[in-house]
PDB file of N, CA and C in Angstrom:
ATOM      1  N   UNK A   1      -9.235   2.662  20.345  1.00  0.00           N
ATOM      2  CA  UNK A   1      -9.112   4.094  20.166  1.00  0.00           C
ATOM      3  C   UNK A   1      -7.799   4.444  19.447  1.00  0.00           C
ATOM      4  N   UNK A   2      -6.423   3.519  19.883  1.00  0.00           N
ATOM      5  CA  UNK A   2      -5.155   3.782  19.031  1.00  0.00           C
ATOM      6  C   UNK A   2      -5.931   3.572  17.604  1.00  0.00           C
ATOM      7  N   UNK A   3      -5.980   2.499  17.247  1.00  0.00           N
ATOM      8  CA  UNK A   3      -6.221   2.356  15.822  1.00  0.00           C
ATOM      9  C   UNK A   3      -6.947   3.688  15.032  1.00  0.00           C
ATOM     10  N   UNK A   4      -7.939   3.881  15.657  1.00  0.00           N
ATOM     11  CA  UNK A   4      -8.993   5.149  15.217  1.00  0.00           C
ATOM     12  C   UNK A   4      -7.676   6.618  14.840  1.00  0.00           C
ATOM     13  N   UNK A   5      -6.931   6.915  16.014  1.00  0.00           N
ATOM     14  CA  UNK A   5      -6.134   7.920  15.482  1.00  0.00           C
ATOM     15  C   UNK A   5      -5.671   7.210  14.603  1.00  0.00           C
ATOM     16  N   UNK A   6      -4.506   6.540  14.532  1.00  0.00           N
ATOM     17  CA  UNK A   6      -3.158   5.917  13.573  1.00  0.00           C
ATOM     18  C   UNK A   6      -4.680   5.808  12.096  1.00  0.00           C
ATOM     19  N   UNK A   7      -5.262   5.620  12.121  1.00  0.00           N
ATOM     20  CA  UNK A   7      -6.370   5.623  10.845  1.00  0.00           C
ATOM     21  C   UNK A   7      -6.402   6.836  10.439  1.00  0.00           C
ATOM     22  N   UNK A   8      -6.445   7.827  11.498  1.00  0.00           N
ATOM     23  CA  UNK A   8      -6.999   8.903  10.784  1.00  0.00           C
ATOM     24  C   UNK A   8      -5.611   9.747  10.532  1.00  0.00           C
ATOM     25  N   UNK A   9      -4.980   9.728  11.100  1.00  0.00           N
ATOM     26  CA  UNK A   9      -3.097  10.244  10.995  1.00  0.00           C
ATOM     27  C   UNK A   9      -2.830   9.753   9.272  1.00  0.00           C
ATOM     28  N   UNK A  10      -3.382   8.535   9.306  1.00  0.00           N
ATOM     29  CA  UNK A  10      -2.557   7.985   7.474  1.00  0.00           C
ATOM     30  C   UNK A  10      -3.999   8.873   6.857  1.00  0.00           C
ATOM     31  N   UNK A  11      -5.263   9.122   7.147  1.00  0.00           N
ATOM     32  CA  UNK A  11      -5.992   9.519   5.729  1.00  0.00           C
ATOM     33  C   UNK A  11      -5.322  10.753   5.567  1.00  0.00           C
ATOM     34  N   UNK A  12      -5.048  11.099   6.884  1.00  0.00           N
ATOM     35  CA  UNK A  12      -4.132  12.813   6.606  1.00  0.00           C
ATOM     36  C   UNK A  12      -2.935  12.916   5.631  1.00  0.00           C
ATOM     37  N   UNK A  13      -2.395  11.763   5.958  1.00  0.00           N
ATOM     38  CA  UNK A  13      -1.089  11.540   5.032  1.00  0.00           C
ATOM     39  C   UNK A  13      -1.583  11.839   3.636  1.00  0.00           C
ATOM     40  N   UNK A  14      -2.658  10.875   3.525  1.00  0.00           N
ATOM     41  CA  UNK A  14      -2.884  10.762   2.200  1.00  0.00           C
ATOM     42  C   UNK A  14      -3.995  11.741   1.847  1.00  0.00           C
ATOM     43  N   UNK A  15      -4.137  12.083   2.346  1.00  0.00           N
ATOM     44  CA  UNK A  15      -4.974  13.399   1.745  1.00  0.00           C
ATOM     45  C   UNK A  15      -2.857  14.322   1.159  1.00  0.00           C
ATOM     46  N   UNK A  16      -2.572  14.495   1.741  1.00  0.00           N
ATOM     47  CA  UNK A  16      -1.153  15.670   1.095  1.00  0.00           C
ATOM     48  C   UNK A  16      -0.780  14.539   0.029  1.00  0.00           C
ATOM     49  N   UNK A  17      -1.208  13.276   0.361  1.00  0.00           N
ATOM     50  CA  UNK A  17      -0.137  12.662  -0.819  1.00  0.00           C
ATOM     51  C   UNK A  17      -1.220  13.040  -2.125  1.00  0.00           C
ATOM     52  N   UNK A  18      -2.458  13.307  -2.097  1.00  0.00           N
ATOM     53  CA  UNK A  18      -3.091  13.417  -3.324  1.00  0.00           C
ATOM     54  C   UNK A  18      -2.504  14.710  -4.288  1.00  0.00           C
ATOM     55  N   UNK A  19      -2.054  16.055  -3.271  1.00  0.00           N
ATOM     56  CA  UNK A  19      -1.641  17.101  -3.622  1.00  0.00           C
ATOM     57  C   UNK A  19      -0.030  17.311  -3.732  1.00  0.00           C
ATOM     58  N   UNK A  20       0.409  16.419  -2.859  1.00  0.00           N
ATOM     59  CA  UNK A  20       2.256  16.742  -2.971  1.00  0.00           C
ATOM     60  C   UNK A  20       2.424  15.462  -4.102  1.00  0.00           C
ATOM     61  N   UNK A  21       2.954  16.058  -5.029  1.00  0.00           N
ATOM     62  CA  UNK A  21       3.630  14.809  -6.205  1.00  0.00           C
ATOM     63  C   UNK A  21       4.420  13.544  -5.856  1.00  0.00           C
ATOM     64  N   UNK A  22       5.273  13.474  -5.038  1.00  0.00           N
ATOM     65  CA  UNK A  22       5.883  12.497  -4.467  1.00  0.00           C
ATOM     66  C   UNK A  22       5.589  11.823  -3.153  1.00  0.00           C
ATOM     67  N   UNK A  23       4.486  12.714  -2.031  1.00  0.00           N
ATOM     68  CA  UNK A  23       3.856  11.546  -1.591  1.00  0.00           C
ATOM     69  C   UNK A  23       3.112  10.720  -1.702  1.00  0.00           C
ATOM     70  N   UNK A  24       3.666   9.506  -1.250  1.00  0.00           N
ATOM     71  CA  UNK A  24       2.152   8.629  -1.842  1.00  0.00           C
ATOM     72  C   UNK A  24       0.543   8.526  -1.117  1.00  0.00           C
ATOM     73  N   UNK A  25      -0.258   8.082  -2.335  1.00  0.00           N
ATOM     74  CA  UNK A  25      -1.782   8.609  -1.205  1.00  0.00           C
ATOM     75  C   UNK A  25      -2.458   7.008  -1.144  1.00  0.00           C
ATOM     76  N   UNK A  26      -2.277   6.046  -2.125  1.00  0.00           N
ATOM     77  CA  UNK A  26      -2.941   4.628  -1.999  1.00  0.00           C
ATOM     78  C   UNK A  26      -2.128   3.681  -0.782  1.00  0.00           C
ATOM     79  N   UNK A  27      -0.905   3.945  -0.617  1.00  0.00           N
ATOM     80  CA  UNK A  27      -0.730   3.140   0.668  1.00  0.00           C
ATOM     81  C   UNK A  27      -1.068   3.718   1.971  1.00  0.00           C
ATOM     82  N   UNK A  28      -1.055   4.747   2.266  1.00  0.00           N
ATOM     83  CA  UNK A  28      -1.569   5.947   3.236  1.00  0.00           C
ATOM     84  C   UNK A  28      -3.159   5.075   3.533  1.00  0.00           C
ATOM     85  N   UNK A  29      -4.003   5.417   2.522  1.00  0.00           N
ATOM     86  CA  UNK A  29      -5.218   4.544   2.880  1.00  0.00           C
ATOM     87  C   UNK A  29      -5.312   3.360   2.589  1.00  0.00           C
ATOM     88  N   UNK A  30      -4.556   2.092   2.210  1.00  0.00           N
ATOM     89  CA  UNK A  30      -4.632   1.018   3.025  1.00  0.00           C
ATOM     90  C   UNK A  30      -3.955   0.651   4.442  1.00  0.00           C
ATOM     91  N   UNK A  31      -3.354   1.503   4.639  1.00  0.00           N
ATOM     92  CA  UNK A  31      -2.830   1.650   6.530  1.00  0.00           C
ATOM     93  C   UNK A  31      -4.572   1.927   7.141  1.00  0.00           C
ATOM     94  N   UNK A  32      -4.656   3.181   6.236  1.00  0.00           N
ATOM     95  CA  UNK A  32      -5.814   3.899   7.684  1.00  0.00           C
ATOM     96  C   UNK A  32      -6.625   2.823   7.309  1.00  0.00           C
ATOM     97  N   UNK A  33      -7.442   1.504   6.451  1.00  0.00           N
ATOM     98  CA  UNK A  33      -8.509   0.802   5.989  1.00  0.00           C
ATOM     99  C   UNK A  33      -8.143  -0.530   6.773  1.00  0.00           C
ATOM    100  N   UNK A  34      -7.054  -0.634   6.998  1.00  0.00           N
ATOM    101  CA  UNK A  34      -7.256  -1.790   7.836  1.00  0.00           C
ATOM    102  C   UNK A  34      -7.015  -0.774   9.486  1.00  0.00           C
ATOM    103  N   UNK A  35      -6.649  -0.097   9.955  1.00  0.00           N
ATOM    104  CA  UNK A  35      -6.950   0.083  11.081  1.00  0.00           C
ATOM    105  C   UNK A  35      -8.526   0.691  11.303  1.00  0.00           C
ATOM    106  N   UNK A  36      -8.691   0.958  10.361  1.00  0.00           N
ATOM    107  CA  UNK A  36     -10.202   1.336  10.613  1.00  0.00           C
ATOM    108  C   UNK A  36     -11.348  -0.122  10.396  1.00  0.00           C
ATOM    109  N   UNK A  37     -10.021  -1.429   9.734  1.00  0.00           N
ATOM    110  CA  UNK A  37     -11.112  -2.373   9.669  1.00  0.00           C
ATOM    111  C   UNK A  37     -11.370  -2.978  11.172  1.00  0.00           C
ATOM    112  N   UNK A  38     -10.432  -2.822  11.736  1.00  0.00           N
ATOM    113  CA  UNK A  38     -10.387  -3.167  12.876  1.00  0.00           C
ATOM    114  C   UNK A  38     -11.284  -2.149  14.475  1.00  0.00           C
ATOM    115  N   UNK A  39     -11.026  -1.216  13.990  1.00  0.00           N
ATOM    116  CA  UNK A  39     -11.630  -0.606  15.227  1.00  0.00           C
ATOM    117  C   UNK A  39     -12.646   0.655  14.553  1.00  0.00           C
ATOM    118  N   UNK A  40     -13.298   0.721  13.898  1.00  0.00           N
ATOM    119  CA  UNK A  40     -14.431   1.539  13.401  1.00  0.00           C
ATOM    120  C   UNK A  40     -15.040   1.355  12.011  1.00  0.00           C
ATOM    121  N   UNK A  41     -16.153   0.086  12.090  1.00  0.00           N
ATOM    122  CA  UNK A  41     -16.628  -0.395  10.764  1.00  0.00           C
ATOM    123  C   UNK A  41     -17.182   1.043  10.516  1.00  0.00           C
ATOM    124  N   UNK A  42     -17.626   2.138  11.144  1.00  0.00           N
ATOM    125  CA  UNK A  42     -18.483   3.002  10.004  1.00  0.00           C
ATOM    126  C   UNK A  42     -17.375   4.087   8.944  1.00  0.00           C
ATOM    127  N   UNK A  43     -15.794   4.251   9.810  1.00  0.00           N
ATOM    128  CA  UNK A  43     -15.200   4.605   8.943  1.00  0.00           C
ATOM    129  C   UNK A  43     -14.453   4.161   7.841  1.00  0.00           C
ATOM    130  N   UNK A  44     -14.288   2.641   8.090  1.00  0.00           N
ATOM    131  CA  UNK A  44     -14.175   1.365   7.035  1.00  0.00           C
ATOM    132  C   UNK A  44     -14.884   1.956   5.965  1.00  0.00           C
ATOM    133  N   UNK A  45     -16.750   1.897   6.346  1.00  0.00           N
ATOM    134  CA  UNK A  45     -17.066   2.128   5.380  1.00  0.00           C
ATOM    135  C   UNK A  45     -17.146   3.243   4.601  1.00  0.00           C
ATOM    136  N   UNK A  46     -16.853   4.326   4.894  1.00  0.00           N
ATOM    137  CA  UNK A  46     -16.436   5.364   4.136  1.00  0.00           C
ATOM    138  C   UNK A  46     -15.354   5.552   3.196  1.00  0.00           C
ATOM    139  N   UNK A  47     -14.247   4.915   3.425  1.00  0.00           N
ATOM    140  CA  UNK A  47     -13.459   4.700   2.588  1.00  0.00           C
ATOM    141  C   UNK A  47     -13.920   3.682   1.633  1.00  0.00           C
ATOM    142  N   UNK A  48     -14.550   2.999   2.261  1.00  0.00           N
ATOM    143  CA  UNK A  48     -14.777   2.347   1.060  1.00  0.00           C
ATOM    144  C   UNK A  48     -15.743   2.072  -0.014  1.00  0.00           C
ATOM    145  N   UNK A  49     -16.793   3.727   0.772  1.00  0.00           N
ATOM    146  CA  UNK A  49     -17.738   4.357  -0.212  1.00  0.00           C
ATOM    147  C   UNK A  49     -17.097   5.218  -0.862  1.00  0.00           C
ATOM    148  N   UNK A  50     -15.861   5.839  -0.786  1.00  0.00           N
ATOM    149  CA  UNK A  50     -14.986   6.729  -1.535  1.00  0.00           C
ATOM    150  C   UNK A  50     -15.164   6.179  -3.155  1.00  0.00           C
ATOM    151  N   UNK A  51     -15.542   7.594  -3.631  1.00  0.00           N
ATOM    152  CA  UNK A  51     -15.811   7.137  -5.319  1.00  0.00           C
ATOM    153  C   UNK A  51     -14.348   6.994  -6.063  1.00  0.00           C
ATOM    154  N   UNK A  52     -13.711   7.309  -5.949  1.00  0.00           N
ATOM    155  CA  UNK A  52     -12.289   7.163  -6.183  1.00  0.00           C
ATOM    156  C   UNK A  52     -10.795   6.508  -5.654  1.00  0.00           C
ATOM    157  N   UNK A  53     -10.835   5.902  -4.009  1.00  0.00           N
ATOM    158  CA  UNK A  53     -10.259   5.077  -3.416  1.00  0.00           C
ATOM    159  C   UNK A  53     -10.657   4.305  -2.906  1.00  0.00           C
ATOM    160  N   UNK A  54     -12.188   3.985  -2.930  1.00  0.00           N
ATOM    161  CA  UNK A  54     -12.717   2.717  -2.456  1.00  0.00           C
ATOM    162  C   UNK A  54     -12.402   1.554  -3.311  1.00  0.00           C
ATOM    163  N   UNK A  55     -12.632   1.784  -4.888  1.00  0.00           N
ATOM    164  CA  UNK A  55     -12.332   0.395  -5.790  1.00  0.00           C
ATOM    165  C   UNK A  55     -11.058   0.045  -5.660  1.00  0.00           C
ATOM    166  N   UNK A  56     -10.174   0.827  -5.086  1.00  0.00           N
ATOM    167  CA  UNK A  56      -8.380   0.065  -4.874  1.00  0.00           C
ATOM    168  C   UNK A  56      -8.939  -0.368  -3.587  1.00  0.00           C
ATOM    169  N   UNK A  57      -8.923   0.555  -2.466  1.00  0.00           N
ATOM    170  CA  UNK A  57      -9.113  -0.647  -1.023  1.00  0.00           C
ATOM    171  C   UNK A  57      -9.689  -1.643  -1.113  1.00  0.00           C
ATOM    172  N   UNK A  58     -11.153  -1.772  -2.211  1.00  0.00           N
ATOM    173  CA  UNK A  58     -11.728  -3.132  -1.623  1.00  0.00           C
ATOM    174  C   UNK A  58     -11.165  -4.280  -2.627  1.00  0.00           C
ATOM    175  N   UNK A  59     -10.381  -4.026  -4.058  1.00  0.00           N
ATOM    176  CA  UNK A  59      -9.752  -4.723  -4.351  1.00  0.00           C
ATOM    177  C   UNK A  59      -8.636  -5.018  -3.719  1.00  0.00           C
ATOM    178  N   UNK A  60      -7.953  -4.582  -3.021  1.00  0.00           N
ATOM    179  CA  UNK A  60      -7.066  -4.806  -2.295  1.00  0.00           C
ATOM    180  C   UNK A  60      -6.964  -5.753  -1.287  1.00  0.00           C
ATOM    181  N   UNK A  61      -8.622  -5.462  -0.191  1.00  0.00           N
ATOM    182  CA  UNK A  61      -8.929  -6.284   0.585  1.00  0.00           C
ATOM    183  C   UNK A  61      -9.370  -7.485   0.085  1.00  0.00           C
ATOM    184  N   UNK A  62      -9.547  -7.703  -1.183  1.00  0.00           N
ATOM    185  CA  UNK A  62     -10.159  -8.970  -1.132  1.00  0.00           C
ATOM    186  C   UNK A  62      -9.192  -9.966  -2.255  1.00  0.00           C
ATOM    187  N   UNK A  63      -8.562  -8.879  -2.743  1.00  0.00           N
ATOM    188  CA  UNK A  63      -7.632 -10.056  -3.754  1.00  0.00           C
ATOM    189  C   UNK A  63      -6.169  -9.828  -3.453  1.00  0.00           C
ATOM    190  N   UNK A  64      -5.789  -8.722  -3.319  1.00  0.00           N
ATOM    191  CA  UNK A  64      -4.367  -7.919  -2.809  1.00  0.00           C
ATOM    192  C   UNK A  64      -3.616  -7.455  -4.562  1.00  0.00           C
ATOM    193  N   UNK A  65      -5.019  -7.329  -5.396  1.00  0.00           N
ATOM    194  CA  UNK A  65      -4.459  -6.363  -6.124  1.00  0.00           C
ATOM    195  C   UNK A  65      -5.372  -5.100  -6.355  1.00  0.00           C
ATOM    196  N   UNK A  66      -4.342  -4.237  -7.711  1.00  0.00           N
ATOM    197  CA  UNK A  66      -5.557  -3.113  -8.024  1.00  0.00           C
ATOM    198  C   UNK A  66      -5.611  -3.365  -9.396  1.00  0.00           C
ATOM    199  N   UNK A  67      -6.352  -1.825  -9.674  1.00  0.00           N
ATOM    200  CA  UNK A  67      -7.288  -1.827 -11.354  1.00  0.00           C
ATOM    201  C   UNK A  67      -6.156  -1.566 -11.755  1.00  0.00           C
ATOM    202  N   UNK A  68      -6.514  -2.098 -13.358  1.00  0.00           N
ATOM    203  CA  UNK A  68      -5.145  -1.809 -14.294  1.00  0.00           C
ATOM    204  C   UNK A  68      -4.853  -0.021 -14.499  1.00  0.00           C
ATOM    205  N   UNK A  69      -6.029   0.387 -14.414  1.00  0.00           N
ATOM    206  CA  UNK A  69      -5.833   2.157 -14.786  1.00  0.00           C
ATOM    207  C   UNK A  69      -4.684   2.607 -13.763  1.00  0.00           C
ATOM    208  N   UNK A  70      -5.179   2.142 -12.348  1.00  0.00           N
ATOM    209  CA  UNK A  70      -4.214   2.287 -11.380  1.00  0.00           C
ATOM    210  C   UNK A  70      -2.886   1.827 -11.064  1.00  0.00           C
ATOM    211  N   UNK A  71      -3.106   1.045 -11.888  1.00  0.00           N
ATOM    212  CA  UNK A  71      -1.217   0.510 -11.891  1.00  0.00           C
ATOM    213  C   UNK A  71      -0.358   1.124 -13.062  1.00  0.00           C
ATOM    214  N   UNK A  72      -1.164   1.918 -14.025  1.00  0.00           N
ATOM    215  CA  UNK A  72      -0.694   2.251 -15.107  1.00  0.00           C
ATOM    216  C   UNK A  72      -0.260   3.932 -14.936  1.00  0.00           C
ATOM    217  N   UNK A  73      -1.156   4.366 -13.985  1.00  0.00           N
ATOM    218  CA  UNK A  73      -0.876   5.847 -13.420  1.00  0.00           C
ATOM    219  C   UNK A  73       0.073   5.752 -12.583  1.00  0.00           C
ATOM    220  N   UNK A  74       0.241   4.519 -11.800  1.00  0.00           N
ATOM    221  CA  UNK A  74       1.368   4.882 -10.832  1.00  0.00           C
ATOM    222  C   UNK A  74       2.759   4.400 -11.275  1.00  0.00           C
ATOM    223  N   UNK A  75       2.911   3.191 -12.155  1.00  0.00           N
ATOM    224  CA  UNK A  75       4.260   3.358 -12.725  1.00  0.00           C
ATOM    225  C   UNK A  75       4.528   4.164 -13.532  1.00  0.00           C
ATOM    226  N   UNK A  76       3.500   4.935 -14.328  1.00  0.00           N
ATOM    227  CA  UNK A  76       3.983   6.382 -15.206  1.00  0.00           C
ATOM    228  C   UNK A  76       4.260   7.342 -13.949  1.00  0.00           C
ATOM    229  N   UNK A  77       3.896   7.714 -13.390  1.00  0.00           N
ATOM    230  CA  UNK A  77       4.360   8.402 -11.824  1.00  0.00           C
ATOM    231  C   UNK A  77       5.402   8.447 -11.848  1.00  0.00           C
ATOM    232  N   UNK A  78       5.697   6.904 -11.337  1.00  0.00           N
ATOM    233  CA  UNK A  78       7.104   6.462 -10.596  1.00  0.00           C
ATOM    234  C   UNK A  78       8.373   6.946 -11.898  1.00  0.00           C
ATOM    235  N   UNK A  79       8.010   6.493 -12.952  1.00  0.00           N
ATOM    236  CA  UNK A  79       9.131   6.237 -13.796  1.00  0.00           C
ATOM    237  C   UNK A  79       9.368   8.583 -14.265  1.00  0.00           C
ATOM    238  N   UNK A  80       8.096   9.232 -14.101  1.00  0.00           N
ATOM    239  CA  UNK A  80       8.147  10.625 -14.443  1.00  0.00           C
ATOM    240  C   UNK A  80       9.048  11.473 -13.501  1.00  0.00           C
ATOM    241  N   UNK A  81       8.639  11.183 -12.367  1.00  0.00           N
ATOM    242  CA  UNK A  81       8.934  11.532 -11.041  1.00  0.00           C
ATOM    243  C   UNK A  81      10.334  11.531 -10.994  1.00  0.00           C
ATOM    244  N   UNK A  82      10.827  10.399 -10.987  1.00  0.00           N
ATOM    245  CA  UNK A  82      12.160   9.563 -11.367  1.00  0.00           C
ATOM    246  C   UNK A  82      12.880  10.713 -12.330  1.00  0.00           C
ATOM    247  N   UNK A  83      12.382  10.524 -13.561  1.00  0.00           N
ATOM    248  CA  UNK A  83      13.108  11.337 -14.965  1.00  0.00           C
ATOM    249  C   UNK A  83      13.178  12.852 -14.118  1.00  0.00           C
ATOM    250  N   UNK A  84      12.337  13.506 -14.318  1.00  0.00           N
ATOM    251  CA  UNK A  84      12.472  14.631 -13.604  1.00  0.00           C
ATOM    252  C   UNK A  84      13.067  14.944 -12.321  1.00  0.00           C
ATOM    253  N   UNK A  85      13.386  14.470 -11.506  1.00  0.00           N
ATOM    254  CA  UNK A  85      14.382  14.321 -10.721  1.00  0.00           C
ATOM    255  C   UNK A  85      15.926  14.271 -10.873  1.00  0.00           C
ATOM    256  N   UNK A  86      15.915  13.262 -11.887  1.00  0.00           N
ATOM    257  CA  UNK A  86      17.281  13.017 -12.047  1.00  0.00           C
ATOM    258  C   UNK A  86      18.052  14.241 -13.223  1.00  0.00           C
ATOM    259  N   UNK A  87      16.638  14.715 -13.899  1.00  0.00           N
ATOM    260  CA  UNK A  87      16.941  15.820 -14.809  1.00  0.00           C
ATOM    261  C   UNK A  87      17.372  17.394 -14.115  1.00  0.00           C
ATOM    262  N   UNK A  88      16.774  17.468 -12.914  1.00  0.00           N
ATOM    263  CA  UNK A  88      17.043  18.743 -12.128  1.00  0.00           C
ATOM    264  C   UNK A  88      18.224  18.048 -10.940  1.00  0.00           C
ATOM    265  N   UNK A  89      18.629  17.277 -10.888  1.00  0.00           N
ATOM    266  CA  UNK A  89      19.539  17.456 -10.180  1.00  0.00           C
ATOM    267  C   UNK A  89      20.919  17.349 -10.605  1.00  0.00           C
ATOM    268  N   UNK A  90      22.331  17.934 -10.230  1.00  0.00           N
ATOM    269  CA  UNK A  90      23.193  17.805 -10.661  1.00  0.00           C
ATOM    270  C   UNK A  90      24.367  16.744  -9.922  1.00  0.00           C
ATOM    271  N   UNK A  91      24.052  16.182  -8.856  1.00  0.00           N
ATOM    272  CA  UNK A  91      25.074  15.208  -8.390  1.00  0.00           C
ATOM    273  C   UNK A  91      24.233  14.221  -8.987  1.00  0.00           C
ATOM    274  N   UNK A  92      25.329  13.278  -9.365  1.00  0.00           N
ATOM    275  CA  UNK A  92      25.216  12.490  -9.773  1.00  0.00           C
ATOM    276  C   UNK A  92      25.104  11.179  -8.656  1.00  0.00           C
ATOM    277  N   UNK A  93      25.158  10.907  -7.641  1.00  0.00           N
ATOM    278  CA  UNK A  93      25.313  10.388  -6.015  1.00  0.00           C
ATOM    279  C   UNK A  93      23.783  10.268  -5.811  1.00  0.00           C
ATOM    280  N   UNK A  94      23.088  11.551  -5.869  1.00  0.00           N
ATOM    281  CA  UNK A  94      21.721  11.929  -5.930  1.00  0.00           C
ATOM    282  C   UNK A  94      21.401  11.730  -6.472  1.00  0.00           C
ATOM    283  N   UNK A  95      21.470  11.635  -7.824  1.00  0.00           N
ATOM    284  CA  UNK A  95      20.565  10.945  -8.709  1.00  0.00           C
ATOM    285  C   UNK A  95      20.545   9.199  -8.392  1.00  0.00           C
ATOM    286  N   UNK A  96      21.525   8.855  -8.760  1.00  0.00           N
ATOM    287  CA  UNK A  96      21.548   6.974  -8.495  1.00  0.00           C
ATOM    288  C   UNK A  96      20.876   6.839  -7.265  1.00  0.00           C
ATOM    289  N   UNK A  97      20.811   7.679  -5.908  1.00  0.00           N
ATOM    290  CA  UNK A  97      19.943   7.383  -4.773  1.00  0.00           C
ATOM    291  C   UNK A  97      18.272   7.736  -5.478  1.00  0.00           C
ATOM    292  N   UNK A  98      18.102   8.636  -6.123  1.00  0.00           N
ATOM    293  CA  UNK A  98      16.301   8.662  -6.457  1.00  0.00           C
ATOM    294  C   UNK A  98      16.094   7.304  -7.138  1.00  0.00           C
ATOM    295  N   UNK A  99      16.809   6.888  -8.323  1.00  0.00           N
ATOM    296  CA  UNK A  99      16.929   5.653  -9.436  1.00  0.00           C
ATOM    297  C   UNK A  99      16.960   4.507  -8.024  1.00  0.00           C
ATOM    298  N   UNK A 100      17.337   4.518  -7.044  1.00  0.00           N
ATOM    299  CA  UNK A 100      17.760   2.987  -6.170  1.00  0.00           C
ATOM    300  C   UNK A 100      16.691   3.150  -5.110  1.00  0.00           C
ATOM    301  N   UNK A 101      16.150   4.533  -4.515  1.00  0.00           N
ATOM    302  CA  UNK A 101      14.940   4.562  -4.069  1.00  0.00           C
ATOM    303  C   UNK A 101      13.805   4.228  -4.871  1.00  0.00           C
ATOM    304  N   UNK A 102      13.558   4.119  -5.855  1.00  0.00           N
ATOM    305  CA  UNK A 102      12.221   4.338  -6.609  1.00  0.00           C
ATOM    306  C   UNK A 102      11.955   2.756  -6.857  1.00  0.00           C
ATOM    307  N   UNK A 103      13.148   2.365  -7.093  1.00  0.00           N
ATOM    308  CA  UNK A 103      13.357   0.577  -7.758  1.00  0.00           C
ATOM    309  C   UNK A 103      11.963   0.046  -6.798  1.00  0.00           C
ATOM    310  N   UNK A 104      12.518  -0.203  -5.367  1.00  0.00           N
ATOM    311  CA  UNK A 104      11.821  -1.273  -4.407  1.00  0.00           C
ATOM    312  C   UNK A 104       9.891  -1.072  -5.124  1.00  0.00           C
ATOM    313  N   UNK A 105       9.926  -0.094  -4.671  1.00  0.00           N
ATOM    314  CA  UNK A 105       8.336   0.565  -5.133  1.00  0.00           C
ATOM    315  C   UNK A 105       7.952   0.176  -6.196  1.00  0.00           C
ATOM    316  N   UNK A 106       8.653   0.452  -7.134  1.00  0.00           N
ATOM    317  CA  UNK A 106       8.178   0.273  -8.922  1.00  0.00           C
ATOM    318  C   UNK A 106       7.872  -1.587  -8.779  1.00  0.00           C
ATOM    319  N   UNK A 107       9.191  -2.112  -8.434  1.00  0.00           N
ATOM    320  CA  UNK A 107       9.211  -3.631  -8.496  1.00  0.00           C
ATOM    321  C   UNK A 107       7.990  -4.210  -7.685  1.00  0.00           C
ATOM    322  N   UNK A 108       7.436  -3.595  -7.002  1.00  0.00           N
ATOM    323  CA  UNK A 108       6.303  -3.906  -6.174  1.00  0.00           C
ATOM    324  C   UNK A 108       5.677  -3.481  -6.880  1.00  0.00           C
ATOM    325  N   UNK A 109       5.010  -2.750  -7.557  1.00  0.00           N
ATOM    326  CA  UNK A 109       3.589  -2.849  -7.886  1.00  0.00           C
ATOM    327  C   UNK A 109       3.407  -3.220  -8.952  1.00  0.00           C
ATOM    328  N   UNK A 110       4.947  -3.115 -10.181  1.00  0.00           N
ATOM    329  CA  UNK A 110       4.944  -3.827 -11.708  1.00  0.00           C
ATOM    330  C   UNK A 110       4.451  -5.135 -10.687  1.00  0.00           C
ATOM    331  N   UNK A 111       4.978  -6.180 -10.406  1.00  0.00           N
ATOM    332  CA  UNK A 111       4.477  -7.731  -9.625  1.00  0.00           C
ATOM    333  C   UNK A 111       3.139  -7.826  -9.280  1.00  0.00           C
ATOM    334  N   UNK A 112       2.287  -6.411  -8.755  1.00  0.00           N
ATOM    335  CA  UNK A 112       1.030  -6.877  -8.301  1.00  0.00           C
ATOM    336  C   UNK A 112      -0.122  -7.554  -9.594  1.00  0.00           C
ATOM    337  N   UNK A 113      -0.632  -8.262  -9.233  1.00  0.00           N
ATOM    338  CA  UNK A 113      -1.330  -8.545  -9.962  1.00  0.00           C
ATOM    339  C   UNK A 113      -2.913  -7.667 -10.110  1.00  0.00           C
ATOM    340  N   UNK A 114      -3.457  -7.564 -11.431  1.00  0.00           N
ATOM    341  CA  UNK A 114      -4.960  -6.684 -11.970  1.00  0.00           C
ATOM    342  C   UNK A 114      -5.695  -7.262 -11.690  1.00  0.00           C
ATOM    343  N   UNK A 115      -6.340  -6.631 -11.111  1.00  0.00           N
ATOM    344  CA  UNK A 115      -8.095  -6.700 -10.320  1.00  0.00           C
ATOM    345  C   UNK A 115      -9.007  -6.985 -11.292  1.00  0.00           C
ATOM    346  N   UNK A 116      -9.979  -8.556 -11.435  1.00  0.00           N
ATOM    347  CA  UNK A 116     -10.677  -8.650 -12.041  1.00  0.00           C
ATOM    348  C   UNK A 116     -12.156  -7.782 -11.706  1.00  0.00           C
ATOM    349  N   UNK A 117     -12.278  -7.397 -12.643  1.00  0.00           N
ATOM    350  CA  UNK A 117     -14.263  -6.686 -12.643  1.00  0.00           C
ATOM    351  C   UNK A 117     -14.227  -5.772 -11.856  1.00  0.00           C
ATOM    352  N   UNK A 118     -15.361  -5.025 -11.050  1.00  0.00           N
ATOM    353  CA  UNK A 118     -15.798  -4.174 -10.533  1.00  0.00           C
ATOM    354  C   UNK A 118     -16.277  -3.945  -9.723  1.00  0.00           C
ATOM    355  N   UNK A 119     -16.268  -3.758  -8.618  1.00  0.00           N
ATOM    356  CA  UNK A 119     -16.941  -3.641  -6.854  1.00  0.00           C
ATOM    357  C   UNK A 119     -18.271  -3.754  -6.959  1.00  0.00           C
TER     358      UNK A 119
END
């Protein structure tokens, strides 16, 4: 029953991360996809009938990467997000913290490797 909430707590996440610019929404649902792999195959499978976040979860689950479209939207993200940030803010302290936050993330998913073919 924990798992079932903590599943459904991250799709919530990631439902705002689809709409708030800087949260994120693809790690949000691989939290809730493996707790839901674990304690509710029918909401497993919903996510992973999702026409739009199912082909990252189940590439995910089965190779531990994603589609190239998706790696290409999210380091343009990361690197926009970034620029614009550092463009509206005026300390300079603050800026090098967005540039030293963003690094870990970016360096992680530039490394992941592209998902061959198609679910």
């Amino acid at each position: 029953m924990l798992l079932k909430v903590v599943g459904l707590f991250f799709v919530g996440l990631a439902i705002l991360g689809a709409v708030l610019p800087l949260l994120p929404t693809t790690p949000f649902l691989l939290v809730a996809a493996a707790c839901f792999a674990k304690s509710s195959p029918r909401m497993h499978k919903m996510l992973l009938d999702n026409k739009i976040f199912g082909p990252l979860i189940y590439h995910w689950e089965e190779s531990r990467s994603i589609p190239q479209n998706a790696k290409v939207i999210a380091l343009t993200s990361m690197v926009l997000a970034s620029c614009w940030s550092c463009y509206i803010l005026d300390n300079n302290v603050l800026k090098i913290l967005v540039v030293a936050l963003v690094m870990g993330p970016f360096i992680f998913m530039w490394r992941l490797p592209i998902a061959d073919g198609n679910k």
